[in-house]
Protein backbone atom coordinates (compact mmCIF):
# COMPACT_ATOMS: atom_id res chain seq x y z
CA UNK A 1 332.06 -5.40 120.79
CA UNK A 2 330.74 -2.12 121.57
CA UNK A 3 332.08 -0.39 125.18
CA UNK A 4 328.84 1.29 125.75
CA UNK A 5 325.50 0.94 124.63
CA UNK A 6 322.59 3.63 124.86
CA UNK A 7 319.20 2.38 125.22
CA UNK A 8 316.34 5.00 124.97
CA UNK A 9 312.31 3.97 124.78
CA UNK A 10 309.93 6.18 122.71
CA UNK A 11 306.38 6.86 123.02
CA UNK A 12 305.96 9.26 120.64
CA UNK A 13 308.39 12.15 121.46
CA UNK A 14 310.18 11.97 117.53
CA UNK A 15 311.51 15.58 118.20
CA UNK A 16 312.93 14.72 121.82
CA UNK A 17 314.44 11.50 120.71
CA UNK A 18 316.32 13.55 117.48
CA UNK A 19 317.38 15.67 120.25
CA UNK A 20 319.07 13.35 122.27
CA UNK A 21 320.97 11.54 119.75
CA UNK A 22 322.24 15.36 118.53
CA UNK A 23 323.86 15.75 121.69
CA UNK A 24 324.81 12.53 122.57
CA UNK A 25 326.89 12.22 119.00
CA UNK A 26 328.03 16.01 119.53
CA UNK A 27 329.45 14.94 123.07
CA UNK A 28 331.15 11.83 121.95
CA UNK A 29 332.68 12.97 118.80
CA UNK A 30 336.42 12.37 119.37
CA UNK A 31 335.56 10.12 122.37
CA UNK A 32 338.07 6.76 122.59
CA UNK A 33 335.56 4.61 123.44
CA UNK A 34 332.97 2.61 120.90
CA UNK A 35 328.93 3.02 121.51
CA UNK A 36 325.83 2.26 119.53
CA UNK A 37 322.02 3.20 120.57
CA UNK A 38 319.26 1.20 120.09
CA UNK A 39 315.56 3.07 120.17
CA UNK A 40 313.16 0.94 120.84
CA UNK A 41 309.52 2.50 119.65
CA UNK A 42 307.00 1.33 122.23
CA UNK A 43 303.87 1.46 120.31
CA UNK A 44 304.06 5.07 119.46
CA UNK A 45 302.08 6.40 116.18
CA UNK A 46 305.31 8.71 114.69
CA UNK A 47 307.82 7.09 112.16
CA UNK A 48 311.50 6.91 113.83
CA UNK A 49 312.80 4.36 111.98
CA UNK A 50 314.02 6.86 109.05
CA UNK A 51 316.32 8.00 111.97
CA UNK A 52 318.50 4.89 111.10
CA UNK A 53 319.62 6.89 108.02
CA UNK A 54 320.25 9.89 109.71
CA UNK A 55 322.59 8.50 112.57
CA UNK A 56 325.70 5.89 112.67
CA UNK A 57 325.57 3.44 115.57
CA UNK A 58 321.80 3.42 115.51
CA UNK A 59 319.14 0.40 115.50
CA UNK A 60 315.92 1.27 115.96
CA UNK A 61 313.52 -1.95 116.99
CA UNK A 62 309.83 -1.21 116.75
CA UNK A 63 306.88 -2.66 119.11
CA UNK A 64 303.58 -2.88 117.74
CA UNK A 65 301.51 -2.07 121.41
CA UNK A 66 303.37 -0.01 124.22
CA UNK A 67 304.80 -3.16 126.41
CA UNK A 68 305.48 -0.53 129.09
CA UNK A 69 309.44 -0.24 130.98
């Protein structure tokens, strides 16, 4: 069981997003705690789910049509 877990939405902002999780893994390296993050990709046109490769702890789930907040 993970202590806390991140939850970010995209619409489209793949460079934002990449952003985030840089500093969010830079702030928690060493941290005692567990985490994950989950992306969920509301509808948006750019390809994040390659991002799975490039991060630990991640799960990206895609929407086909924005579904809104």
């Amino acid at each position: 069981m993970l202590d806390i877990c991140v939850t970010i939405v995209n619409t489209g902002e793949k460079d934002e997003i990449i952003s985030c999780l840089n500093s969010l893994y830079a702030d928690s390296a060493g941290c005692a705690f567990s985490y994950g993050v989950v992306i969920v990709d509301n509808g948006s046109n750019d390809s994040i789910i390659d991002l799975e490769k490039m991060f630990s702890n991640l799960k990206v789930i895609i929407q086909e049509r924005n579904e809104g907040f």
